[in-house]
C-alpha atoms as a PDB file:
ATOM      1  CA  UNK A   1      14.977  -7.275   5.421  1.00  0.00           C
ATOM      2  CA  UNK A   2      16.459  -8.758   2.322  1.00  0.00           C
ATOM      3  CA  UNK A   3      13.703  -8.854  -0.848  1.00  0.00           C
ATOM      4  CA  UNK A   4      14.926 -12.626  -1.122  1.00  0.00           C
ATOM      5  CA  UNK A   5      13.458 -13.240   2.553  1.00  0.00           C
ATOM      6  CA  UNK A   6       9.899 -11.417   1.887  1.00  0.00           C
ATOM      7  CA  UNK A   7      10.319 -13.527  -1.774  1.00  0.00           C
ATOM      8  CA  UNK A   8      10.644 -16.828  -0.231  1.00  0.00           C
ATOM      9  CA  UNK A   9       8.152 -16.187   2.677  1.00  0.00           C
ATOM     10  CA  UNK A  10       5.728 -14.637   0.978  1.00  0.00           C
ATOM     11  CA  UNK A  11       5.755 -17.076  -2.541  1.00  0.00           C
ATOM     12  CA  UNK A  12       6.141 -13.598  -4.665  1.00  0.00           C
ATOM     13  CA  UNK A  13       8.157 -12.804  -7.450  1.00  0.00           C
ATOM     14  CA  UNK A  14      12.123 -11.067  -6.530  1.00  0.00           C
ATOM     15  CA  UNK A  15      11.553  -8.727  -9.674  1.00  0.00           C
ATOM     16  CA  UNK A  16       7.709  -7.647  -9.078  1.00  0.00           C
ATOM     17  CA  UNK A  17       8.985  -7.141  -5.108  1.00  0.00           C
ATOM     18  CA  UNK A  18      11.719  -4.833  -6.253  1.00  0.00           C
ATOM     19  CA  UNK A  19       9.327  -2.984  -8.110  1.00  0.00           C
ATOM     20  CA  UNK A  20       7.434  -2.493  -5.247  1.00  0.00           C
ATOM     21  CA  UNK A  21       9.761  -1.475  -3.123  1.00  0.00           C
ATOM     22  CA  UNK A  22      11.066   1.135  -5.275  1.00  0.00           C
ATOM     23  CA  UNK A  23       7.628   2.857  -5.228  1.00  0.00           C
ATOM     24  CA  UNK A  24       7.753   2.414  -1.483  1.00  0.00           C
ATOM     25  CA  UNK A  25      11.322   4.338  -1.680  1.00  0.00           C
ATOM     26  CA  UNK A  26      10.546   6.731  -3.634  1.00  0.00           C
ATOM     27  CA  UNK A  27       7.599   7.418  -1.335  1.00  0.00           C
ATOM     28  CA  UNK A  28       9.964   7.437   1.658  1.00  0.00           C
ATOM     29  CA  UNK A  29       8.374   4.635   3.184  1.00  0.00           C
ATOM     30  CA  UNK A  30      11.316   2.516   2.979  1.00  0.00           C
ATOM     31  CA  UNK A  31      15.175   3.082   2.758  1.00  0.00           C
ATOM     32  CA  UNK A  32      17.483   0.429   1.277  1.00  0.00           C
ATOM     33  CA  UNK A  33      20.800  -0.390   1.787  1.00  0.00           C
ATOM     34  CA  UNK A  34      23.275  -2.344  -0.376  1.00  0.00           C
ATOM     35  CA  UNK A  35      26.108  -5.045  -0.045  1.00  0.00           C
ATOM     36  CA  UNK A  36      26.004  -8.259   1.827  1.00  0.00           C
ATOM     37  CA  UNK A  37      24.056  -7.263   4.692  1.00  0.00           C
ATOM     38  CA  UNK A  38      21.642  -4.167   2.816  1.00  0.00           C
ATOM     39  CA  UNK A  39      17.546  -5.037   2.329  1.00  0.00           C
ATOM     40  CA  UNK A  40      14.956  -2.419   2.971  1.00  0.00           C
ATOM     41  CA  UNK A  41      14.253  -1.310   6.304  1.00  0.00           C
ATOM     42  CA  UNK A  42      11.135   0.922   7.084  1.00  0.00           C
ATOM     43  CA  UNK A  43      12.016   4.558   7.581  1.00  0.00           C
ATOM     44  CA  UNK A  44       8.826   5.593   9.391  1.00  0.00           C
ATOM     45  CA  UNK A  45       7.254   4.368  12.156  1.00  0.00           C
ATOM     46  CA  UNK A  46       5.114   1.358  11.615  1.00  0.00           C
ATOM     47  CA  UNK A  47       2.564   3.403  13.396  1.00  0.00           C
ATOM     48  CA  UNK A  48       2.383   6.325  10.970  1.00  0.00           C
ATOM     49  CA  UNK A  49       2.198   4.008   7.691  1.00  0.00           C
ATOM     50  CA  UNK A  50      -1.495   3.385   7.199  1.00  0.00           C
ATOM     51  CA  UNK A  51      -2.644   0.609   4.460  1.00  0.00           C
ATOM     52  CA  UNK A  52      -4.113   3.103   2.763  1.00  0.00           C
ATOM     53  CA  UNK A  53      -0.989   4.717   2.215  1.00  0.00           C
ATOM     54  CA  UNK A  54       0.136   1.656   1.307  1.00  0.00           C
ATOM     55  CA  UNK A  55      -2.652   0.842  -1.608  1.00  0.00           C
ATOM     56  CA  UNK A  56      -2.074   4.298  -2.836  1.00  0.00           C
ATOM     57  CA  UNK A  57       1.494   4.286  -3.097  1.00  0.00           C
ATOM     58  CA  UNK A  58       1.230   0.556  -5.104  1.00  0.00           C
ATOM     59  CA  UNK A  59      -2.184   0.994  -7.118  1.00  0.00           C
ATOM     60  CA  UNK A  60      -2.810   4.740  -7.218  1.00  0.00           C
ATOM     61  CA  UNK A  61      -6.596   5.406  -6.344  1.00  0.00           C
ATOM     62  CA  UNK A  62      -8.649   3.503  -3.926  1.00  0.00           C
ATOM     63  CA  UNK A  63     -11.664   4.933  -5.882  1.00  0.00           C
ATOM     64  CA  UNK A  64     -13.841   2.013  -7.168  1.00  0.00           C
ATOM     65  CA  UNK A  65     -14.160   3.606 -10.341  1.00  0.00           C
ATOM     66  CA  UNK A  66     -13.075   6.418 -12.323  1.00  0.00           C
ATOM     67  CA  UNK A  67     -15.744   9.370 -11.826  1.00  0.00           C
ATOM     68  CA  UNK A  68     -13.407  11.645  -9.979  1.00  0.00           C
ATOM     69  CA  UNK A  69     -10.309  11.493 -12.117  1.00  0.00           C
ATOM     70  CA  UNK A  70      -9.121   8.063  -9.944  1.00  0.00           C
ATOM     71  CA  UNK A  71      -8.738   6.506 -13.333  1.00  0.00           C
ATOM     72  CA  UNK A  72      -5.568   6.213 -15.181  1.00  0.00           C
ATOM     73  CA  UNK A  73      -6.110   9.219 -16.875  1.00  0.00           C
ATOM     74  CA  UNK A  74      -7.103  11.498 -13.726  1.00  0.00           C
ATOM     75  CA  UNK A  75      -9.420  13.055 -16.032  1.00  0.00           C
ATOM     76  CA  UNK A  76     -13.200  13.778 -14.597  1.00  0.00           C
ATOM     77  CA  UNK A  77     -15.824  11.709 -16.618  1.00  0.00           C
ATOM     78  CA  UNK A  78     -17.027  13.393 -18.571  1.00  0.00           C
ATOM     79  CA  UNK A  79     -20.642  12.568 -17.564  1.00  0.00           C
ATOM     80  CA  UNK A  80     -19.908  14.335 -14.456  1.00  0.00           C
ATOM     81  CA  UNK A  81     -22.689  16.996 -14.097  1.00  0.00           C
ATOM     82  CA  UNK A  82     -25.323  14.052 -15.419  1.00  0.00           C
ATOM     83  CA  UNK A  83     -24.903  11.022 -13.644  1.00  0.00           C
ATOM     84  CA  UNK A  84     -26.469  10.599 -10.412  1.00  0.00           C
ATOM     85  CA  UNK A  85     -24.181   7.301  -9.541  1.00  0.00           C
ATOM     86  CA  UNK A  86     -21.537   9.782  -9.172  1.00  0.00           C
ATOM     87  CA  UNK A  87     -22.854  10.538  -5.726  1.00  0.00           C
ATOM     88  CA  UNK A  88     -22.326   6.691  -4.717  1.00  0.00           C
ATOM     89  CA  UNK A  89     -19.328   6.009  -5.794  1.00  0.00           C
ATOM     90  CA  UNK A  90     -17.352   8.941  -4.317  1.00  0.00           C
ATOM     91  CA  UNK A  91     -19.290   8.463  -1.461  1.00  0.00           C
ATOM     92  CA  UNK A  92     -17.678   4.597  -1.511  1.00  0.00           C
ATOM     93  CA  UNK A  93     -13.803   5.877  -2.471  1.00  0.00           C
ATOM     94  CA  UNK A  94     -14.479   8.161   0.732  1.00  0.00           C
ATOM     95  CA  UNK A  95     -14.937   5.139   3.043  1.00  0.00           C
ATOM     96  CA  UNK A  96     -12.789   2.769   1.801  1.00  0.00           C
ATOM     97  CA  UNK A  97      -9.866   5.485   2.271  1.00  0.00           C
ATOM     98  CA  UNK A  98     -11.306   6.375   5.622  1.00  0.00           C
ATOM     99  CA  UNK A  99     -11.234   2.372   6.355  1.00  0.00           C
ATOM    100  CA  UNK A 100      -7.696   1.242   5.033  1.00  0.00           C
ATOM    101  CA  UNK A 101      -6.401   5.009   6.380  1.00  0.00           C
ATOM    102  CA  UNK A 102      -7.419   3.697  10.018  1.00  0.00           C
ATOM    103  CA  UNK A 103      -5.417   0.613   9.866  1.00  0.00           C
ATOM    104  CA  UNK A 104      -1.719   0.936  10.526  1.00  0.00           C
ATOM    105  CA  UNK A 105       1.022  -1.392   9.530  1.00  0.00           C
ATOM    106  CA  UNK A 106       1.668  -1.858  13.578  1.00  0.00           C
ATOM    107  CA  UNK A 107      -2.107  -2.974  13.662  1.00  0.00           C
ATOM    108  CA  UNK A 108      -1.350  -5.513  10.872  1.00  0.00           C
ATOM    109  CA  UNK A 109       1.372  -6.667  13.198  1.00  0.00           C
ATOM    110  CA  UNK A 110      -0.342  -6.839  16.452  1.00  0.00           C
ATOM    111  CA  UNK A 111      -3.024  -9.077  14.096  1.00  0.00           C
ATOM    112  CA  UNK A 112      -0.097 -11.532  12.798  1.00  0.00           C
ATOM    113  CA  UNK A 113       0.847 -11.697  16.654  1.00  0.00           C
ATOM    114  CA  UNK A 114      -3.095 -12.307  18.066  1.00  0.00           C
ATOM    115  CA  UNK A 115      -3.354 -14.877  14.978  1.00  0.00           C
ATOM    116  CA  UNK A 116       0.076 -16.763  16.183  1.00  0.00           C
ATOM    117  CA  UNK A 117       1.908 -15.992  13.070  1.00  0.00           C
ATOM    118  CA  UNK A 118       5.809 -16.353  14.028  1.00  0.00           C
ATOM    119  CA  UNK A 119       7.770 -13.222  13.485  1.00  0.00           C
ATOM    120  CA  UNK A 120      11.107 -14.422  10.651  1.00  0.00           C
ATOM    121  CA  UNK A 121      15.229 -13.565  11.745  1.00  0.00           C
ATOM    122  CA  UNK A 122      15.810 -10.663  10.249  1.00  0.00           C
ATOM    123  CA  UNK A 123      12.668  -8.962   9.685  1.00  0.00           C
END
């Protein structure tokens, strides 16, 4: 599918989509071909590409904060051995990549589908 498609469609930004989708490429998520008729086609099945993956992949960590080096520095707090919140939030990264790591981009599919949402030529 063409970036100009998803750009349209989606009401996002050609340049912050091409970013996007070069992190997905370099990932090997996605392939792209150029010319007339190129775009970005998914090179693994939509099965095996969880939304997890996904996050990761666009926003790094899905911790919700920084206490196990998810932060931009991937450095441990340094309150590590003292801080008793510690426990919680790990705890929380844990589920939330359990959670987005169980849904698949062929679930978010079957979703659009149950929901009515049209598949677009050409994607």
């Amino acid at each position: 599918m063409q970036v100009k498609h998803i750009s349209q469609r989606e009401k996002i930004s050609p340049r912050y989509l091409e970013q996007i989708f070069q992190k997905f490429e370099k990932a090997g998520i996605v392939g792209g071909k150029r010319g007339p008729s190129g775009g970005y086609f998914l090179k693994k099945d939509p099965a095996g590409i969880t939304v997890g993956e996904i996050i990761r992949v666009t926003e790094g960590s899905l911790s919700p904060v920084p206490c196990e080096g998810g932060g931009k520095s991937n450095q441990p707090c340094n309150r590590a051995g003292e801080c008793v919140t510690q426990i919680i939030w790990k705890e929380a990264g844990n589920r939330l990549n359990e959670y987005f790591d169980s849904i698949t981009i062929e679930d978010l599919c079957r979703m659009a589908q149950d929901m009515g949402l049209r598949r677009e030529p050409g994607s």
